[in-house]
PDB file of N, CA and C in Angstrom:
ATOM      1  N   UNK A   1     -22.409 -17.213 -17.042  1.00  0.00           N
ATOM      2  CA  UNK A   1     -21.793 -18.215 -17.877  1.00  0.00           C
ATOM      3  C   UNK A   1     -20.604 -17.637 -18.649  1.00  0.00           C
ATOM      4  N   UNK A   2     -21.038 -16.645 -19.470  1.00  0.00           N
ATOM      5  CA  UNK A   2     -19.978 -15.664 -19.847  1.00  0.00           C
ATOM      6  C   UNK A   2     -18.358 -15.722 -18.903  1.00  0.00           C
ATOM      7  N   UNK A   3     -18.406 -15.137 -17.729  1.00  0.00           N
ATOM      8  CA  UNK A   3     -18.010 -14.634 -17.006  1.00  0.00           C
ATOM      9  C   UNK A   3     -17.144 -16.115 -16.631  1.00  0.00           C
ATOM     10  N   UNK A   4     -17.217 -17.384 -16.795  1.00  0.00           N
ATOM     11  CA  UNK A   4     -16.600 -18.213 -16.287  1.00  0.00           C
ATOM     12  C   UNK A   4     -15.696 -18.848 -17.183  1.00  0.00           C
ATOM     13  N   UNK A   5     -15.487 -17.937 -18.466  1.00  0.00           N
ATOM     14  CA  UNK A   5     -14.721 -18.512 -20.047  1.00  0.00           C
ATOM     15  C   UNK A   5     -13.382 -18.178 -19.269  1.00  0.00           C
ATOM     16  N   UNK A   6     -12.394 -19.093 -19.546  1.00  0.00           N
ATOM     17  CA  UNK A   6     -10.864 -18.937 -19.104  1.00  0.00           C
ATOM     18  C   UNK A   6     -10.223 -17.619 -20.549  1.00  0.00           C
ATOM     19  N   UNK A   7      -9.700 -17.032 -19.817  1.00  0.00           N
ATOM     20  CA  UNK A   7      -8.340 -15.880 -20.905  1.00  0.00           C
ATOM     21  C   UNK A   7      -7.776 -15.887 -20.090  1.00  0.00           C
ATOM     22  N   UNK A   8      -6.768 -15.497 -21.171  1.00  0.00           N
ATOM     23  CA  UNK A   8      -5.317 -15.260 -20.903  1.00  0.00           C
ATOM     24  C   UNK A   8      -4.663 -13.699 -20.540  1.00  0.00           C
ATOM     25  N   UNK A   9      -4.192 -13.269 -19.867  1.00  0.00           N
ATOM     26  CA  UNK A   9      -3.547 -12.014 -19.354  1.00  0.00           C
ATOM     27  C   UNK A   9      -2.567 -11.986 -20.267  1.00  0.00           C
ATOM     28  N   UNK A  10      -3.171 -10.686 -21.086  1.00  0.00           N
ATOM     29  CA  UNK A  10      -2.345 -10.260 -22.289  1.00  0.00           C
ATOM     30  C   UNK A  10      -1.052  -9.131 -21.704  1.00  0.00           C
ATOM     31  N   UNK A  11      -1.199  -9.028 -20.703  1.00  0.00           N
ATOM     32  CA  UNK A  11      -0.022  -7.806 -20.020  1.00  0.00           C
ATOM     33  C   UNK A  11       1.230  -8.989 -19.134  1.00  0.00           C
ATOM     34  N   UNK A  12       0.899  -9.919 -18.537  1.00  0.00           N
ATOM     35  CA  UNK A  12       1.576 -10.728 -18.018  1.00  0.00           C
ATOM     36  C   UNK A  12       1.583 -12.611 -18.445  1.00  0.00           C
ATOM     37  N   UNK A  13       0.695 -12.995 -19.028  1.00  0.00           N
ATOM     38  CA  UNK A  13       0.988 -14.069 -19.768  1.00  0.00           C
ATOM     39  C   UNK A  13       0.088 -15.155 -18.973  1.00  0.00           C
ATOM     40  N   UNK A  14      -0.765 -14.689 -17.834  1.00  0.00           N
ATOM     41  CA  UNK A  14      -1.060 -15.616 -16.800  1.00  0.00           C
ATOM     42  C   UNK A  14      -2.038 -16.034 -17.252  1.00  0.00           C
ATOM     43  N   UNK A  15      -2.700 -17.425 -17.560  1.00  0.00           N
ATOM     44  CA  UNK A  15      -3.517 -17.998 -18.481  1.00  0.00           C
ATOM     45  C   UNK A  15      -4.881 -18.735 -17.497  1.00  0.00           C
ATOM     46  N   UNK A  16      -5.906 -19.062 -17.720  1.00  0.00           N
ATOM     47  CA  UNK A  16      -6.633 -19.909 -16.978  1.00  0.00           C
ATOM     48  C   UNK A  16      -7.547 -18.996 -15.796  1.00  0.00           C
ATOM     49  N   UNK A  17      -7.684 -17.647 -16.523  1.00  0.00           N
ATOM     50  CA  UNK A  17      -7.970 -16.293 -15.528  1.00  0.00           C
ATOM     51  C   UNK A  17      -9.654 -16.364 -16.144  1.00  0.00           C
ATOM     52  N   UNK A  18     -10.358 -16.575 -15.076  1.00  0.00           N
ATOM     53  CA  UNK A  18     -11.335 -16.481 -15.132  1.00  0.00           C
ATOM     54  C   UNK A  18     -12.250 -14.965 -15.466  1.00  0.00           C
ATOM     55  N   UNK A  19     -13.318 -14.771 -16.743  1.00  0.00           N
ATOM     56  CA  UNK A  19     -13.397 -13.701 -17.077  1.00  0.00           C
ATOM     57  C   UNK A  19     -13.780 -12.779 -16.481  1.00  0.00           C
ATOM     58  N   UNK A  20     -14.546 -13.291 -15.483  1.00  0.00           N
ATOM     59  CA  UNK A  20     -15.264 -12.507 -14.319  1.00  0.00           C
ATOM     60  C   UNK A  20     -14.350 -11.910 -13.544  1.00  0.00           C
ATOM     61  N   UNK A  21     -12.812 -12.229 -13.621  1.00  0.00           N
ATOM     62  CA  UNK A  21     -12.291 -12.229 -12.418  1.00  0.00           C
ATOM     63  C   UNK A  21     -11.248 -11.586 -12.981  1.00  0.00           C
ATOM     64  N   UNK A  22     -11.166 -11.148 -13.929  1.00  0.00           N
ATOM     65  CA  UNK A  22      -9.944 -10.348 -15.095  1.00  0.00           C
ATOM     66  C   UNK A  22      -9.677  -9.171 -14.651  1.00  0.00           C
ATOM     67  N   UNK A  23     -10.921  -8.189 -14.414  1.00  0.00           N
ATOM     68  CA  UNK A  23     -10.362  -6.933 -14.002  1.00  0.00           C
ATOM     69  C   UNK A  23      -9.840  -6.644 -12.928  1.00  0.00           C
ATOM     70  N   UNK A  24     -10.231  -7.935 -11.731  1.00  0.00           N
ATOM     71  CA  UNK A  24      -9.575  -7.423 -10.637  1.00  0.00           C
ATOM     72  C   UNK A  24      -8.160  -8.179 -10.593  1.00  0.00           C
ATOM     73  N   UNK A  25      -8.004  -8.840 -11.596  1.00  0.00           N
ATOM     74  CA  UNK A  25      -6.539  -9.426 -12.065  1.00  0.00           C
ATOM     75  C   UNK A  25      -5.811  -8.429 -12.647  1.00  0.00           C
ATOM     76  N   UNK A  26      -6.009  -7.542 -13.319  1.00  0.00           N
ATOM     77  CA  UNK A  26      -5.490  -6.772 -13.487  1.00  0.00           C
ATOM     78  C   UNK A  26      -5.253  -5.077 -12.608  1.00  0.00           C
ATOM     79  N   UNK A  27      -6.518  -4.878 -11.955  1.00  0.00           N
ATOM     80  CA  UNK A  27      -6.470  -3.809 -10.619  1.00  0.00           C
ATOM     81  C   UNK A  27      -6.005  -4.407  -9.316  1.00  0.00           C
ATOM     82  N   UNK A  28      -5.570  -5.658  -9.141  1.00  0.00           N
ATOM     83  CA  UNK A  28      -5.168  -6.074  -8.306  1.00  0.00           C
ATOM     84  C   UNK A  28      -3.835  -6.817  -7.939  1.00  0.00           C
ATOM     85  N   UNK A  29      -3.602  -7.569  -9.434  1.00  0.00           N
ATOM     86  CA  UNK A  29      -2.714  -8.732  -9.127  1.00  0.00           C
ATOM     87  C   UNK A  29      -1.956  -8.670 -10.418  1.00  0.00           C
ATOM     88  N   UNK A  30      -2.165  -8.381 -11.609  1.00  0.00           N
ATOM     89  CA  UNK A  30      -1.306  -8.982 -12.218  1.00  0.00           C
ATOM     90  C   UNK A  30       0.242  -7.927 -12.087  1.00  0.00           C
ATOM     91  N   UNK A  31       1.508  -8.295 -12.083  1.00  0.00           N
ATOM     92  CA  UNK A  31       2.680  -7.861 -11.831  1.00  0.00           C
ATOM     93  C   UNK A  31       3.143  -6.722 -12.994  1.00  0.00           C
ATOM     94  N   UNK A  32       2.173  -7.320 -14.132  1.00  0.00           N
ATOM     95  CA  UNK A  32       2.991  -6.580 -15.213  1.00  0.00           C
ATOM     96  C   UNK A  32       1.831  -4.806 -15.350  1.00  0.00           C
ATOM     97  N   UNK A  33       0.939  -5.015 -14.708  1.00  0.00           N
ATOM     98  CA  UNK A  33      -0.173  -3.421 -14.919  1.00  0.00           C
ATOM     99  C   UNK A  33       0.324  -2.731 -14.437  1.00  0.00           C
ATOM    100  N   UNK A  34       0.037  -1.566 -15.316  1.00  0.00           N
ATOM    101  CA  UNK A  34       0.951   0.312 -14.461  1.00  0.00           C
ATOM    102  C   UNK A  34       0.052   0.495 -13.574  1.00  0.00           C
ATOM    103  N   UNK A  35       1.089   0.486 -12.253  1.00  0.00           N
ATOM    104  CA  UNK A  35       0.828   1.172 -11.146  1.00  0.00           C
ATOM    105  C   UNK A  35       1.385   2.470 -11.012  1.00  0.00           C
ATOM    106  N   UNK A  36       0.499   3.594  -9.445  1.00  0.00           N
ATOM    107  CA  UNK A  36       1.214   4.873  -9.829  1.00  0.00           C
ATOM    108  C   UNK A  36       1.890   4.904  -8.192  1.00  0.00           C
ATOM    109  N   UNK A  37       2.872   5.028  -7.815  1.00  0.00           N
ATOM    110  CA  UNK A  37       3.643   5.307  -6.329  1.00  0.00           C
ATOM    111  C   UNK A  37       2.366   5.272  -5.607  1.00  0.00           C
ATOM    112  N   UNK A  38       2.110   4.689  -4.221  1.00  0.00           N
ATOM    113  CA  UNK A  38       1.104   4.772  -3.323  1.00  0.00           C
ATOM    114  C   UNK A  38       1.123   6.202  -2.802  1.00  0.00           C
ATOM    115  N   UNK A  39       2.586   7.134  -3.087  1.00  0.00           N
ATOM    116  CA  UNK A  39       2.233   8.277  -2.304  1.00  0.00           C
ATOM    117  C   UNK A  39       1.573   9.242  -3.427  1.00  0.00           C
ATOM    118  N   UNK A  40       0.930   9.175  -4.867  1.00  0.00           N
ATOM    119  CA  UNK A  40       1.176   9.816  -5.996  1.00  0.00           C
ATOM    120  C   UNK A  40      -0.141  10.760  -5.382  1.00  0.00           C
ATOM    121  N   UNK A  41      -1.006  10.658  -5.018  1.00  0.00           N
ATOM    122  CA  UNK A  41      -2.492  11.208  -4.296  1.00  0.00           C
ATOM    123  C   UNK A  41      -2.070  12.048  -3.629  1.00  0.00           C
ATOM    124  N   UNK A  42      -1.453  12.207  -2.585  1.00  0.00           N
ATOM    125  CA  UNK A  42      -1.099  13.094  -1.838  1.00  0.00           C
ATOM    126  C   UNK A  42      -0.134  14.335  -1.587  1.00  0.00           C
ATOM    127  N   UNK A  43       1.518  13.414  -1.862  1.00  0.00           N
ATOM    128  CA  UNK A  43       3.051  14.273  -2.095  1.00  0.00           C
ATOM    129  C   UNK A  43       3.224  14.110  -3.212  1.00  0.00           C
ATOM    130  N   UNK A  44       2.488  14.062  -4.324  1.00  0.00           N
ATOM    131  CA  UNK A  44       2.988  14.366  -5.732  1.00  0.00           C
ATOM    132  C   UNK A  44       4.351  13.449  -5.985  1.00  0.00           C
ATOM    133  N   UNK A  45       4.448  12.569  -5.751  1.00  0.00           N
ATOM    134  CA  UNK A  45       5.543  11.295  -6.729  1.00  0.00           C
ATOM    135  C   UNK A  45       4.462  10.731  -8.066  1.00  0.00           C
ATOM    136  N   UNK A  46       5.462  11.362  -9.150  1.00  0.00           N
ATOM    137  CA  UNK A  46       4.491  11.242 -10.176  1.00  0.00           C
ATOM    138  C   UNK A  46       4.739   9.629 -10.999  1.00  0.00           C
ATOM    139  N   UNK A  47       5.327   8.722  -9.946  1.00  0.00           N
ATOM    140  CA  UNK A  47       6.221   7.354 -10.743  1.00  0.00           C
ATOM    141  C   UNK A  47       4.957   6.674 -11.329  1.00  0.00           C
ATOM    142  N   UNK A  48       5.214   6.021 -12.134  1.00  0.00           N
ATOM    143  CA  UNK A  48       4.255   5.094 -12.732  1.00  0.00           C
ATOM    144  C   UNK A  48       5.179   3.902 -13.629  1.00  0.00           C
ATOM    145  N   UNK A  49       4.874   2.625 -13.205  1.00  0.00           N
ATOM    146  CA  UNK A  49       5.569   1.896 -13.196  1.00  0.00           C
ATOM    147  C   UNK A  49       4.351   0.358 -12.997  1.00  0.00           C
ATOM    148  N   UNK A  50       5.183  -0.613 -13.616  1.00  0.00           N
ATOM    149  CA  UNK A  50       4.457  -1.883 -13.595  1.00  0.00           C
ATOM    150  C   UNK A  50       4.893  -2.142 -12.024  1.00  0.00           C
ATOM    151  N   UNK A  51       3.386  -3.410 -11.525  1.00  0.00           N
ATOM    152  CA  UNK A  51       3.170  -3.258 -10.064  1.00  0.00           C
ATOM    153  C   UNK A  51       4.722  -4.099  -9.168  1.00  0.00           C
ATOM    154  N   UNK A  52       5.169  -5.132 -10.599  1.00  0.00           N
ATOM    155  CA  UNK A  52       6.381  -6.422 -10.113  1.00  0.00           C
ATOM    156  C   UNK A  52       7.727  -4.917  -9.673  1.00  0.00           C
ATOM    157  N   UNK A  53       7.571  -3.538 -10.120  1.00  0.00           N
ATOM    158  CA  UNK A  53       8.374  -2.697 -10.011  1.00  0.00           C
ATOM    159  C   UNK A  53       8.043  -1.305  -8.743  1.00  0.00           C
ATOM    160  N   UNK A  54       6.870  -1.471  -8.092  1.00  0.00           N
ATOM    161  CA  UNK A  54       6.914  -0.956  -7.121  1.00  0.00           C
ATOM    162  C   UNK A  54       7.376  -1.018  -5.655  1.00  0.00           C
ATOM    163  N   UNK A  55       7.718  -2.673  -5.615  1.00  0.00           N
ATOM    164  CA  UNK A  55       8.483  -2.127  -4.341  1.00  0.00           C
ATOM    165  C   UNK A  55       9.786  -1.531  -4.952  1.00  0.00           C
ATOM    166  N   UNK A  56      10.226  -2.064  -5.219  1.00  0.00           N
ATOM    167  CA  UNK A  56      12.198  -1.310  -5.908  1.00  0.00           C
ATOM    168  C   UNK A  56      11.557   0.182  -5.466  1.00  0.00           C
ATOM    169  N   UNK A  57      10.791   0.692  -6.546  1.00  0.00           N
ATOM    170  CA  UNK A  57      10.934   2.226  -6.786  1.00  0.00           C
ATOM    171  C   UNK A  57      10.503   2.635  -4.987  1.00  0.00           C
ATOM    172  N   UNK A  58       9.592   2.228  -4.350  1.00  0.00           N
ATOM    173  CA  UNK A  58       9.539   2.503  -3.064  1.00  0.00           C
ATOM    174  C   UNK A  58      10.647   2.457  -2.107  1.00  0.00           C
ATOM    175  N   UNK A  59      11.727   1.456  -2.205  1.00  0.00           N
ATOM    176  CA  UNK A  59      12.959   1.483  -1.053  1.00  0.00           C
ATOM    177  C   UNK A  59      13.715   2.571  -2.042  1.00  0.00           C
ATOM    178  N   UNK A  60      13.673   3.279  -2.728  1.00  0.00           N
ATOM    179  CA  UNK A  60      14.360   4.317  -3.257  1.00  0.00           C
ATOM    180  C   UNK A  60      13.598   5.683  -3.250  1.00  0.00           C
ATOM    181  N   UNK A  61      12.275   5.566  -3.351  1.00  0.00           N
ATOM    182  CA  UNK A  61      11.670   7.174  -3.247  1.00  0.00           C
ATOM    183  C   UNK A  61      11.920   7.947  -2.185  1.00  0.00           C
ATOM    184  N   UNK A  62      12.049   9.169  -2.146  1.00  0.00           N
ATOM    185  CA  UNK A  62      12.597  10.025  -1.079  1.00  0.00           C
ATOM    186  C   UNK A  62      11.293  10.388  -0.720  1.00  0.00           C
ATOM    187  N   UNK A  63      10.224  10.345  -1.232  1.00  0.00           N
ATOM    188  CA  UNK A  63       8.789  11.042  -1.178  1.00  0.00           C
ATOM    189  C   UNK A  63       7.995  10.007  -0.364  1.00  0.00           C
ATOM    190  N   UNK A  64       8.018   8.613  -0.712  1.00  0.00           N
ATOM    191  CA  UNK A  64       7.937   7.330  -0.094  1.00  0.00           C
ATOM    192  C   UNK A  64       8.046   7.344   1.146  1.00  0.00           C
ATOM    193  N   UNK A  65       9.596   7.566   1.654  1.00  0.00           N
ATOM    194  CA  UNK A  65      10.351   7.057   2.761  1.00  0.00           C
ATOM    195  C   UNK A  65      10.128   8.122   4.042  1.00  0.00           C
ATOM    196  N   UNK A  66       9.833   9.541   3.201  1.00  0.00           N
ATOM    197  CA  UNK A  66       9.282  10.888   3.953  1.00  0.00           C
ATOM    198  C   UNK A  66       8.100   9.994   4.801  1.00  0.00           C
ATOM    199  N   UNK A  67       7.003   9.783   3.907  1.00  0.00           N
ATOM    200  CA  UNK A  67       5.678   9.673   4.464  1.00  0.00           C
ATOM    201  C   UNK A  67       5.727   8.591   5.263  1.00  0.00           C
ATOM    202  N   UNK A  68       6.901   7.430   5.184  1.00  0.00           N
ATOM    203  CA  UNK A  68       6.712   6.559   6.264  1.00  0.00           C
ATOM    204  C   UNK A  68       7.191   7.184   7.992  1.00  0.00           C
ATOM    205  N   UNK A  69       8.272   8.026   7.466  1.00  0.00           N
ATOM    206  CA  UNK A  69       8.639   8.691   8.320  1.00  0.00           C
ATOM    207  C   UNK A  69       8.194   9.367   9.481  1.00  0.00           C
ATOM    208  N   UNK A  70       7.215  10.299   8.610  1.00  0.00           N
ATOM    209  CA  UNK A  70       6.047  10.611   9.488  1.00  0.00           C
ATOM    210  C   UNK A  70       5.139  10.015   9.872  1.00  0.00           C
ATOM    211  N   UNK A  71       4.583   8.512   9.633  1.00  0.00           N
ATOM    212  CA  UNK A  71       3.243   7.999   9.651  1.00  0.00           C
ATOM    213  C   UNK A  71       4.084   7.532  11.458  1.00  0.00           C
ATOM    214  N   UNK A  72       5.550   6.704  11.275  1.00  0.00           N
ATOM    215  CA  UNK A  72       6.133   6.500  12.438  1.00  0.00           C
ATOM    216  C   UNK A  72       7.000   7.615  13.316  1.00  0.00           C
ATOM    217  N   UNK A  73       6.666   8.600  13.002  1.00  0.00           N
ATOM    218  CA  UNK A  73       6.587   9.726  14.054  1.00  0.00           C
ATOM    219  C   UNK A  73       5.107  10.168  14.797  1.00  0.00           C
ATOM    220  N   UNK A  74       4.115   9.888  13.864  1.00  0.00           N
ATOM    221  CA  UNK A  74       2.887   9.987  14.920  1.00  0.00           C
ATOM    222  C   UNK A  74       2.343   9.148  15.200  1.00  0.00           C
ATOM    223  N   UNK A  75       3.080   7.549  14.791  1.00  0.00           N
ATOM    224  CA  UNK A  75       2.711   6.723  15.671  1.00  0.00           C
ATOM    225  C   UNK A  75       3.309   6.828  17.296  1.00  0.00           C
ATOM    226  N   UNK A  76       4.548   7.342  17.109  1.00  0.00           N
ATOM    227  CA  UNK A  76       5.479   7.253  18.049  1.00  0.00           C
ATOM    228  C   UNK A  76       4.880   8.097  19.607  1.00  0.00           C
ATOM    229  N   UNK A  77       4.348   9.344  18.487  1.00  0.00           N
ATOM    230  CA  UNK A  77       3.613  10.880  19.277  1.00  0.00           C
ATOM    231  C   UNK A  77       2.545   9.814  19.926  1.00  0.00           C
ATOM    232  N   UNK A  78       1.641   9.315  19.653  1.00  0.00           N
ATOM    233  CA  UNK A  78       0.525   8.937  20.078  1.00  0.00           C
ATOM    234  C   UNK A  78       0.746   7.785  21.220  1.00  0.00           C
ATOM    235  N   UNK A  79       1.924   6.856  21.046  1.00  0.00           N
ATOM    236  CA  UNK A  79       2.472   6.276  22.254  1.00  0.00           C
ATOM    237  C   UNK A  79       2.604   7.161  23.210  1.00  0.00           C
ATOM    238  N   UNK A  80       3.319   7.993  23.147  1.00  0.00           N
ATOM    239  CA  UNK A  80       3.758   8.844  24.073  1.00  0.00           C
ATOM    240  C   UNK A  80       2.831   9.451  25.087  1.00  0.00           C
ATOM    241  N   UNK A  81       1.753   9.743  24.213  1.00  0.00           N
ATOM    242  CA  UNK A  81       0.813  10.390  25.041  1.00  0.00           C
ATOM    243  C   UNK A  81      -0.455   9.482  25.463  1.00  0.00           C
ATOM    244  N   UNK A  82      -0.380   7.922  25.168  1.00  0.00           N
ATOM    245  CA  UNK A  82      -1.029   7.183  25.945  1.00  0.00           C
ATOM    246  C   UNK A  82      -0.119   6.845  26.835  1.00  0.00           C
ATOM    247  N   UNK A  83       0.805   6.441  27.097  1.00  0.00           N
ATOM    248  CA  UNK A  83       2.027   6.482  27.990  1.00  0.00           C
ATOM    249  C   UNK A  83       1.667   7.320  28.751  1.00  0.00           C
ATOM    250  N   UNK A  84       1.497   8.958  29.034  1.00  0.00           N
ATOM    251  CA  UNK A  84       1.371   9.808  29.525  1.00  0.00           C
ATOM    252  C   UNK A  84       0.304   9.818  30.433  1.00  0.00           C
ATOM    253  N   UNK A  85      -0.975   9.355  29.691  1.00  0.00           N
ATOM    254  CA  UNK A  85      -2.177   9.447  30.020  1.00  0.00           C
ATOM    255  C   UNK A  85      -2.290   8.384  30.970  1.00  0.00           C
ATOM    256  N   UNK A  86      -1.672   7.189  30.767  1.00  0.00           N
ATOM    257  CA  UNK A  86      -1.694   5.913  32.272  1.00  0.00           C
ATOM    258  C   UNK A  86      -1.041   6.407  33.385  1.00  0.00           C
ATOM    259  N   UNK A  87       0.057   6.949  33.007  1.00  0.00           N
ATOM    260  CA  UNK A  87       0.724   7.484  34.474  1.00  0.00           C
ATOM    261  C   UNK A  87       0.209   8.574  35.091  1.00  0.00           C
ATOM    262  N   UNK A  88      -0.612   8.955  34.210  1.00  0.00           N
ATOM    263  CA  UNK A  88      -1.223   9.802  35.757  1.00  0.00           C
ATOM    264  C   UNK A  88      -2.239   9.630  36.137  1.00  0.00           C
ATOM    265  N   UNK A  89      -2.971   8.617  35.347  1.00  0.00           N
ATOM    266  CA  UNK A  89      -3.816   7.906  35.672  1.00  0.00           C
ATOM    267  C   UNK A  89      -3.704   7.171  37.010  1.00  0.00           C
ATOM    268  N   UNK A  90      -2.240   6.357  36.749  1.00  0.00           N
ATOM    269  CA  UNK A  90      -1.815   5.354  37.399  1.00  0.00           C
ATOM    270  C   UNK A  90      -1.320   7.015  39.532  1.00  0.00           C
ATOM    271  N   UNK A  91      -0.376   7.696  39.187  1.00  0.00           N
ATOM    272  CA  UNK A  91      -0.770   8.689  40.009  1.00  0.00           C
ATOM    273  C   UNK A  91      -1.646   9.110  40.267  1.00  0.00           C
ATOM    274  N   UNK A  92      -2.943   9.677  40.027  1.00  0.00           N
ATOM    275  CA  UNK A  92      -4.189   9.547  40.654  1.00  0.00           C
ATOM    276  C   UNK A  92      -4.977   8.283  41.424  1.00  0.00           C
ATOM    277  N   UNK A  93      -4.506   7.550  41.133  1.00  0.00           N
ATOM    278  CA  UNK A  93      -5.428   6.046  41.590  1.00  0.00           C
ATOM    279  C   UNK A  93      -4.065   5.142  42.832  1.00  0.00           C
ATOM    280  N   UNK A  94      -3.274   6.001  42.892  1.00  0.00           N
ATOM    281  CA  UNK A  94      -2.189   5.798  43.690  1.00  0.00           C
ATOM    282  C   UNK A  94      -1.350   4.464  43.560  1.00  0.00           C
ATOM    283  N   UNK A  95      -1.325   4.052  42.480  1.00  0.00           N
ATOM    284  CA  UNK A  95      -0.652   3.039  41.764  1.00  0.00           C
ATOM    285  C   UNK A  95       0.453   3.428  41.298  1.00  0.00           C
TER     286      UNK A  95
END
C-alpha cells in the first residue's frame, strides 16, 4: 500500500512516480541521476555526469570510442573465422 503513494522526483521534477517504483526511477530512468561512463569499470574513464549527459560525453570519450573499437574488431575477427571455418567445410564436402 505504502509502495503505491505517488512522489515526485526531486532530481528531475517527474511527478506521479510510483513509490515502489522510485529507485529504479532513479537507477534507471530518471535523466537528471549521476551516472559514471559505461567504460568507468574497466579503462578507467573516471566521468561522472547526469544520465540526459551521457551520450554527449560518449561521442567524445577517447576511452569510449577505443572500446567500441575493439568490441568491432573482434566482432570482425570472429566473422572471419566462421567465414573460414564454412569454406573448408564447404571444400571438404565438395561444395
Amino acid at each position: 500500500m505504502l509502495n503505491e503513494i505517488q512522489v515526485k522526483c526531486t532530481l528531475c521534477g517527474e511527478t506521479n512516480l510510483q513509490r515502489g517504483n522510485f529507485q529504479n526511477h532513479i537507477n534507471n530512468l530518471c535523466p537528471k541521476a549521476d551516472v559514471s561512463c559505461s567504460i568507468n569499470s574497466d579503462m578507467s574513464c573516471s566521468w561522472i555526469g547526469s544520465r540526459d549527459q551521457l551520450e554527449i560525453h560518449q561521442s567524445e570519450c577517447k576511452i569510449y570510442q577505443s572500446k567500441l573499437m575493439k568490441e568491432i574488431n573482434c566482432v570482425k575477427d570472429q566473422r572471419s573465422e566462421i567465414l573460414t571455418v564454412d569454406r573448408r567445410e564447404n571444400l571438404v564436402n565438395g561444395k
